[in-house]
Structures are given as C-alpha cells and as structure tokens.
Protein backbone atom coordinates (compact mmCIF):
# COMPACT_ATOMS: atom_id res chain seq x y z
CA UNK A 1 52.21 -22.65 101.95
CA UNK A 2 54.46 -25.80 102.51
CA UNK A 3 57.25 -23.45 103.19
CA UNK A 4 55.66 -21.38 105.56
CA UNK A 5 54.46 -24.32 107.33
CA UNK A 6 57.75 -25.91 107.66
CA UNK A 7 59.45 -22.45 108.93
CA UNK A 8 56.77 -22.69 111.27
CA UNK A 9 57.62 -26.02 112.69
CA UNK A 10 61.47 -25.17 112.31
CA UNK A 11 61.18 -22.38 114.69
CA UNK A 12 58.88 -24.40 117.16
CA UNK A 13 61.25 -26.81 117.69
CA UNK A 14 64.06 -24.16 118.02
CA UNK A 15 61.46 -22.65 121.10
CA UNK A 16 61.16 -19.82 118.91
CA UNK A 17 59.05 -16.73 120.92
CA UNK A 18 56.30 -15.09 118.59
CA UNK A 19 54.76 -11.82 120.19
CA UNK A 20 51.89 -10.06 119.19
CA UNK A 21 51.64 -6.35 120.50
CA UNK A 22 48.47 -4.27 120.16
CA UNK A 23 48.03 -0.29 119.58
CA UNK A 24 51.27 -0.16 118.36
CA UNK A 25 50.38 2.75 116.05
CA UNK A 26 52.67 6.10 116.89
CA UNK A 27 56.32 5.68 116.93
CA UNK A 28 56.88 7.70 120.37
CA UNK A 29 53.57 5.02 121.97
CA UNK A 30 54.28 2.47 124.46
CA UNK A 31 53.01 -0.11 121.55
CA UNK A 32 56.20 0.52 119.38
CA UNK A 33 58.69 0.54 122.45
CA UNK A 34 57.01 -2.61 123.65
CA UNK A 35 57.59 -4.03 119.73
CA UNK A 36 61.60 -3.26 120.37
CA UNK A 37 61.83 -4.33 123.43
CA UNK A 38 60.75 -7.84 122.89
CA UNK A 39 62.28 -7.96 119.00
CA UNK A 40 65.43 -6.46 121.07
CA UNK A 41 65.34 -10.04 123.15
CA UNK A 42 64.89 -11.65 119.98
CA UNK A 43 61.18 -12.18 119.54
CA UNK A 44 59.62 -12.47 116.61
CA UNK A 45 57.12 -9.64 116.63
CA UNK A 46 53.62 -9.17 115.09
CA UNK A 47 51.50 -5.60 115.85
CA UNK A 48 48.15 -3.82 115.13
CA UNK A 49 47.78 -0.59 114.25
CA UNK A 50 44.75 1.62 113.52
CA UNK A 51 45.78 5.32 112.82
CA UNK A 52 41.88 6.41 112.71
CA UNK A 53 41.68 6.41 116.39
CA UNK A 54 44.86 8.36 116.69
CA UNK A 55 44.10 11.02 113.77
CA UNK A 56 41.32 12.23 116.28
CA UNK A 57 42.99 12.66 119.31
CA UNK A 58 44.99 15.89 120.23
CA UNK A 59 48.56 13.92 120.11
CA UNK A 60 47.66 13.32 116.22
CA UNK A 61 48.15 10.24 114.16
CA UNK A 62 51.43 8.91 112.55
CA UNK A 63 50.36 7.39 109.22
CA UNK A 64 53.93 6.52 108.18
CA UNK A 65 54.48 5.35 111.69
CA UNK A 66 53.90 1.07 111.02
CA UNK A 67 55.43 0.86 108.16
CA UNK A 68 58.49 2.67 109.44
CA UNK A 69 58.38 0.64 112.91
CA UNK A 70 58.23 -2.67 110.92
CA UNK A 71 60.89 -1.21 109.36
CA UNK A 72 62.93 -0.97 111.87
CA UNK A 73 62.16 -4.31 114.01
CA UNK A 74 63.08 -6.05 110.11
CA UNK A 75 66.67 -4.34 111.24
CA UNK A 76 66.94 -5.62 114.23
CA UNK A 77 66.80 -9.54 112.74
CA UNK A 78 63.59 -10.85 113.75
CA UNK A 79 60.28 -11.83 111.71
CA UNK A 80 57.67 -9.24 111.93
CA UNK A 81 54.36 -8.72 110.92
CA UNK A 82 51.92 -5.74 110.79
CA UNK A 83 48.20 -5.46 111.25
CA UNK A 84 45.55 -2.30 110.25
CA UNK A 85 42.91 -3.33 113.12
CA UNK A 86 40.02 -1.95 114.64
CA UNK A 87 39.94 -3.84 117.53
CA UNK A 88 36.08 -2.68 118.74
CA UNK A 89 35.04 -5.48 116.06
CA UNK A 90 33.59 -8.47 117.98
CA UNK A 91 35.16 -10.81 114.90
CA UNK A 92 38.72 -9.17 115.09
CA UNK A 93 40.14 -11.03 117.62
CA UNK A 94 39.87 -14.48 116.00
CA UNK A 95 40.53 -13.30 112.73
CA UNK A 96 44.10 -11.57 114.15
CA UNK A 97 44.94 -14.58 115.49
CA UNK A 98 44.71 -16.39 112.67
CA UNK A 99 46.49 -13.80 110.76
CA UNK A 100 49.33 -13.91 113.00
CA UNK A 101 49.52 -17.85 112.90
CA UNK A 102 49.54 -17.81 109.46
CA UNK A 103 52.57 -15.28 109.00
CA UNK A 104 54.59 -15.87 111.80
CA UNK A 105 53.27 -19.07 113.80
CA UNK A 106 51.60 -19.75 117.26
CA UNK A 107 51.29 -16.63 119.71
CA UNK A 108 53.50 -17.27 122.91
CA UNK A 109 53.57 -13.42 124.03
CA UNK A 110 50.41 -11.56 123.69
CA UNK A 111 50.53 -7.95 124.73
CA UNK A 112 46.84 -5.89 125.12
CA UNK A 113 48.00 -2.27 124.93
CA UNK A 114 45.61 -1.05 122.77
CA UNK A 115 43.05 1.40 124.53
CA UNK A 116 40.35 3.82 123.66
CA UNK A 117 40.01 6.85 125.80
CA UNK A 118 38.02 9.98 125.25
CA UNK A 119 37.10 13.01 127.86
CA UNK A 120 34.10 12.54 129.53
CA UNK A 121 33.23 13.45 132.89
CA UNK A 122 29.08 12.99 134.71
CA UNK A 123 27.87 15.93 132.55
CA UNK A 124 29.19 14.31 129.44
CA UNK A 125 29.06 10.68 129.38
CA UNK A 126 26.12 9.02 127.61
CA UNK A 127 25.41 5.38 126.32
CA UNK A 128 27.92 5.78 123.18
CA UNK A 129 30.94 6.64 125.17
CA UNK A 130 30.46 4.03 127.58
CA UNK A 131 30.09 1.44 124.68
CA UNK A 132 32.94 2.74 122.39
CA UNK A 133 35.38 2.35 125.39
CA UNK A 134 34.30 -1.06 126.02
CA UNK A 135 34.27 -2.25 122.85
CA UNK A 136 38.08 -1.68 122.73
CA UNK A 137 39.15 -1.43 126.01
CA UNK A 138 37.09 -4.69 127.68
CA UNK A 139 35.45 -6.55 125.00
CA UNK A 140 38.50 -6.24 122.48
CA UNK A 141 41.37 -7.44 124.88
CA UNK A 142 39.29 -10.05 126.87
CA UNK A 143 38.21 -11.83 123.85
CA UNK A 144 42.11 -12.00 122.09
CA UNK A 145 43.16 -12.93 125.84
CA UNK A 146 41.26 -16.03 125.83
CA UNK A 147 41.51 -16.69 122.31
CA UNK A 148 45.53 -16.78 122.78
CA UNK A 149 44.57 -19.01 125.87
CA UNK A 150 42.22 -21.30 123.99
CA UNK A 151 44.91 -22.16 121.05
CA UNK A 152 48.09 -21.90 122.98
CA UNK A 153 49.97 -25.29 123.41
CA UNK A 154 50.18 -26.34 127.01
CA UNK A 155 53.80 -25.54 128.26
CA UNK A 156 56.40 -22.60 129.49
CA UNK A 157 56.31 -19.74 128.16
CA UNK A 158 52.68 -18.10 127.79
CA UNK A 159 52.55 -14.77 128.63
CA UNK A 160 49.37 -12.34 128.72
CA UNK A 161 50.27 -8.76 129.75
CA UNK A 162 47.29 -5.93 130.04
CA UNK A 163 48.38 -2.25 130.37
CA UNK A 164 46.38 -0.13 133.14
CA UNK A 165 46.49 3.13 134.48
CA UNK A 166 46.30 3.48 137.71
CA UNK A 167 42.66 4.43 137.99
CA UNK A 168 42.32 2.49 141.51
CA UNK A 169 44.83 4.81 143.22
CA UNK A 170 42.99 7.74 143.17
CA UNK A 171 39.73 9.51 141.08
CA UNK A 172 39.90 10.34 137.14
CA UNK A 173 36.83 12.49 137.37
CA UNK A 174 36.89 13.60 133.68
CA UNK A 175 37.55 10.32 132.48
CA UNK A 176 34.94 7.85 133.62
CA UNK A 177 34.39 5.16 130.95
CA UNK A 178 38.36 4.76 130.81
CA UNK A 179 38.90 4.61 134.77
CA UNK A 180 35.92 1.79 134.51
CA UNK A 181 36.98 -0.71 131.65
CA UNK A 182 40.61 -0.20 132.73
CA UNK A 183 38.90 -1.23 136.69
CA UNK A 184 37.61 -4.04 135.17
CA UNK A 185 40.57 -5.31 133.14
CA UNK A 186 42.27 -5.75 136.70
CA UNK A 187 39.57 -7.63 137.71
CA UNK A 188 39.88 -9.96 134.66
CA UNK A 189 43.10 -10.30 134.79
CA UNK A 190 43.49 -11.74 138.29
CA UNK A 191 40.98 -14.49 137.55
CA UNK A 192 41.92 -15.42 134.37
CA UNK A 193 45.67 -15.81 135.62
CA UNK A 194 43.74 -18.56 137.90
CA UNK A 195 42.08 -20.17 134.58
CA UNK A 196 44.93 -20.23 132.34
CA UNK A 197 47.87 -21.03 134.83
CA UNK A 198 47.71 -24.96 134.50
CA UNK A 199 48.32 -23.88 130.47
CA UNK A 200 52.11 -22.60 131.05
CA UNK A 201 50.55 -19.04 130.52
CA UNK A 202 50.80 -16.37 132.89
CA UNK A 203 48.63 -13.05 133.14
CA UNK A 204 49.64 -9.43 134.32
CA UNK A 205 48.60 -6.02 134.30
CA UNK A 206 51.17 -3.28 134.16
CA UNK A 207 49.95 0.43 135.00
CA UNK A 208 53.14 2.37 133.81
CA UNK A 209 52.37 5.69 135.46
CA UNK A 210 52.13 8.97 134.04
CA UNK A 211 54.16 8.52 130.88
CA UNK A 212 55.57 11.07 127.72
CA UNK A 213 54.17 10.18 124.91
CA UNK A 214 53.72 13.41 123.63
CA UNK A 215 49.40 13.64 124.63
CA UNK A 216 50.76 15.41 127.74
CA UNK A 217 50.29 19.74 128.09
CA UNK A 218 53.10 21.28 129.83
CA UNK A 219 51.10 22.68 132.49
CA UNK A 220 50.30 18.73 133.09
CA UNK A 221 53.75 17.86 132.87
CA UNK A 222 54.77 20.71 135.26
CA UNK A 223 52.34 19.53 137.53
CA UNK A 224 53.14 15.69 137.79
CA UNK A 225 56.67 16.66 138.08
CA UNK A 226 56.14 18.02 141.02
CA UNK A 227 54.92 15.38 142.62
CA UNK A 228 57.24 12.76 141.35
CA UNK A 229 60.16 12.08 143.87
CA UNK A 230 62.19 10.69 140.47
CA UNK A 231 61.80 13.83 139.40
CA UNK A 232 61.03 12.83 136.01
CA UNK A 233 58.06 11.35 133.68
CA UNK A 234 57.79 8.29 132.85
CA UNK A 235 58.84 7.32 128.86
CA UNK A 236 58.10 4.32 126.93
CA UNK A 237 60.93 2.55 127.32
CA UNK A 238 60.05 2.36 131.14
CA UNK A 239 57.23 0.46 130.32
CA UNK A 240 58.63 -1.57 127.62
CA UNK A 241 61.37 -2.87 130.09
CA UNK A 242 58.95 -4.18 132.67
CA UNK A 243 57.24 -6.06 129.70
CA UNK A 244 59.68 -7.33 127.95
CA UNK A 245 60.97 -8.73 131.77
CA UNK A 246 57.11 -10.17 132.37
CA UNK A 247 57.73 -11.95 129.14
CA UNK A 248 60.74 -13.57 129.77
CA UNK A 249 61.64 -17.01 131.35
CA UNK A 250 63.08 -14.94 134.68
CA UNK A 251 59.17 -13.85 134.98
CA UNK A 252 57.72 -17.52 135.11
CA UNK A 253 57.00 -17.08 138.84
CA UNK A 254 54.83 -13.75 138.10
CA UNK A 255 51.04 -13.95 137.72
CA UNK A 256 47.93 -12.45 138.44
CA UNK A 257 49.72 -9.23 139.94
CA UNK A 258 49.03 -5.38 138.70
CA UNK A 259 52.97 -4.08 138.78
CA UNK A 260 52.96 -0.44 139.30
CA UNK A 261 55.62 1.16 137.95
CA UNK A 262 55.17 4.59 138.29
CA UNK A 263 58.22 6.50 139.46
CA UNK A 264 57.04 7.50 142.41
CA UNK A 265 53.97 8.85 141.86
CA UNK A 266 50.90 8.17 143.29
C-alpha cells in the first residue's frame, strides 16, 4: 500500500490526468474509442464494463472485449484499470470511485457514457422500463457526477462530460424512457456546470449524432444517409475526438454547453 500511495503522490505532483470512462464494454462502442482517445493524450485511464446489458441487446455482447481493450490502452503506455459494473446500483457510484482512487489515484476526467436503452413506445412502456432507464441513465451518472465533484481537489483541470442523443431536436416515438432521462441529463448538466465551476471542474454534454456502432439495420443506415449532407455516419472516433478535446486544457473555457456533433444531421 505504501507504494501505491507514493505513485499516487508522484504522479500528482507531475499533474498527472486520471480518467474514468463508463460503458466502455464493446470494442467497436464509443466507451472504448473514448478510452484511446484520452490514453492516446496520455491519460491514465480507468473503465466499467458490464457485458449483461449488452448480451441482450440485438448488437450482442463482447465478453473478451475489456480485457482485450485494457489490453491495448497497457500498449499504448499509460496506467489502466478495469471495472465489471452495474451502474443501476444506488451504492456503485461511491464504491467505483473508491476503486479507481485506490488503483490509479484521484479522478480528474470523468466520462458518463454508459446508457440503458430499450424499445418502448405509449403502448409499451410501463413502470419497470421507466425505472430501469433511470436507474442507469439519471440516477447512475448524476450520483458519480457529484461524487467526482464532491472529492475532486479544487483546481484546473476537472472535467465532467455526459453523452446525449439528440432527443430535443426532434421526436423518438418508440423510445420514450431514453428520449426522457437523456432530456433530463441536459438539464442537469447545465446547472451543475453552475455548482461545480468555482471547483476547476467543467461540465458538458456531447450528443454525437447518429453513430456506427454496429446496433444500426441497413435500411436505418440507408435512410440517415440520406439525409446527412457529410454523406456519411458518424463512427466512434468522431465522438471520441470531441471528448478527448472537452478534456483537455484548450477546453477550459467550455462549460455547461450540449455540443452537437452530428454531421449534419438533424
């Protein structure tokens, strides 16, 4: 433990930058191209993964996918650090937090992309679907956001980033809960970038457009190709770009916005 705890204080006073990435579960998600991205700009680099969720959905899970992604950030010369999580348990904020601490030191980059999202739609949705998706997508994020906030050292360099999708710009009839907790993480977001700014830490909200992650049908991605004047999808590298930038020192100006970086699309 004394060694830990002095590699801890050694890369403190170097301004070492410790990142901790949610839902990073699927080598081809956002959550693992986030993970390079900021290892890429040298940042340390803890994640959560929780392959249950993803075994259920259509896309299919990637059991070998952490490890492997760990694997990989390892190669790029950072410190990382990997997490099995269900994040719709009220304790598992704290206790990821102190996880994290404990293996690679104090949080300066905290990144919520974790989400839960299920079909739904007004003939569908019932009590259990509305809770499930908060549990994750509200309850889940907002509680690690302000326990980053609560133990982060006043100074430069805190950074809170939510991921969105765009559920303001126009209706997601067959997806109700998940247009409604992602609503209200915009909401949050904006007023806790007010709470936490006199910390060092800013707060933003990317919504990263319709992007290929391999959920999509082709008949979807025929039809959102046609109405993007990039005339392409969005990948996860898009995304992981803008983060990695919101991160950074050159992003100390940026708070309490939703960046939409959608390619065009509406």
């Amino acid at each position: 433990m004394v060694i830990v705890q002095e590699d801890i204080m050694e890369r403190e006073r170097e301004g070492a930058r410790i990142a901790l990435v949610t839902g990073a579960t699927r080598r081809a998600g956002i959550g693992a191209a986030i993970c390079r991205a900021l290892a890429a700009d040298g940042a340390d680099t803890a994640f959560t993964h929780w392959n249950a969720y993803d075994a259920t959905m259509d896309w299919g899970g990637d059991p070998d996918g952490p490890a492997a992604l760990k694997a990989e950030l390892e190669g790029m010369g950072v410190r990382v650090a990997a997490f099995e999580l269900d994040l719709s348990d009220p304790a598992a904020p704290a206790r990821l937090m102190d996880a994290v601490e404990r293996t690679l030191g104090p949080v300066t980059i905290l990144v919520n992309n974790a989400a839960y999202s299920t079909h739904d739609g007004y003939e569908a949705l019932d009590a259990a679907t509305l809770d499930n998706h908060y549990a994750v997508n509200m309850r889940g994020a907002m509680l690690l956001s302000v326990e980053f906030a609560r133990r982060f050292v006043v100074g430069p360099g805190g950074r809170i980033v939510f991921l969105t999708s765009g559920q303001g710009l126009g209706p997601m009839p067959d997806e109700l809960a998940y247009a409604a907790t992602k609503a209200a993480i915009e909401a949050f977001s904006l007023s806790l970038s007010a709470g936490v700014a006199a910390k060092g830490i800013t707060v933003n909200t990317v919504d990263p457009g319709a992007t290929d992650t391999g959920w999509m049908s082709e008949a979807l991605k025929q039809e959102l190709l046609s109405r993007s004047s990039s005339g392409r999808l969005g990948m996860p590298d898009d995304a992981a770009r803008l983060i990695a930038f919101l991160a950074s020192d050159a992003a100390s100006w940026v708070t309490g916005q939703v960046v939409r970086s959608r390619g065009g699309v509406g």
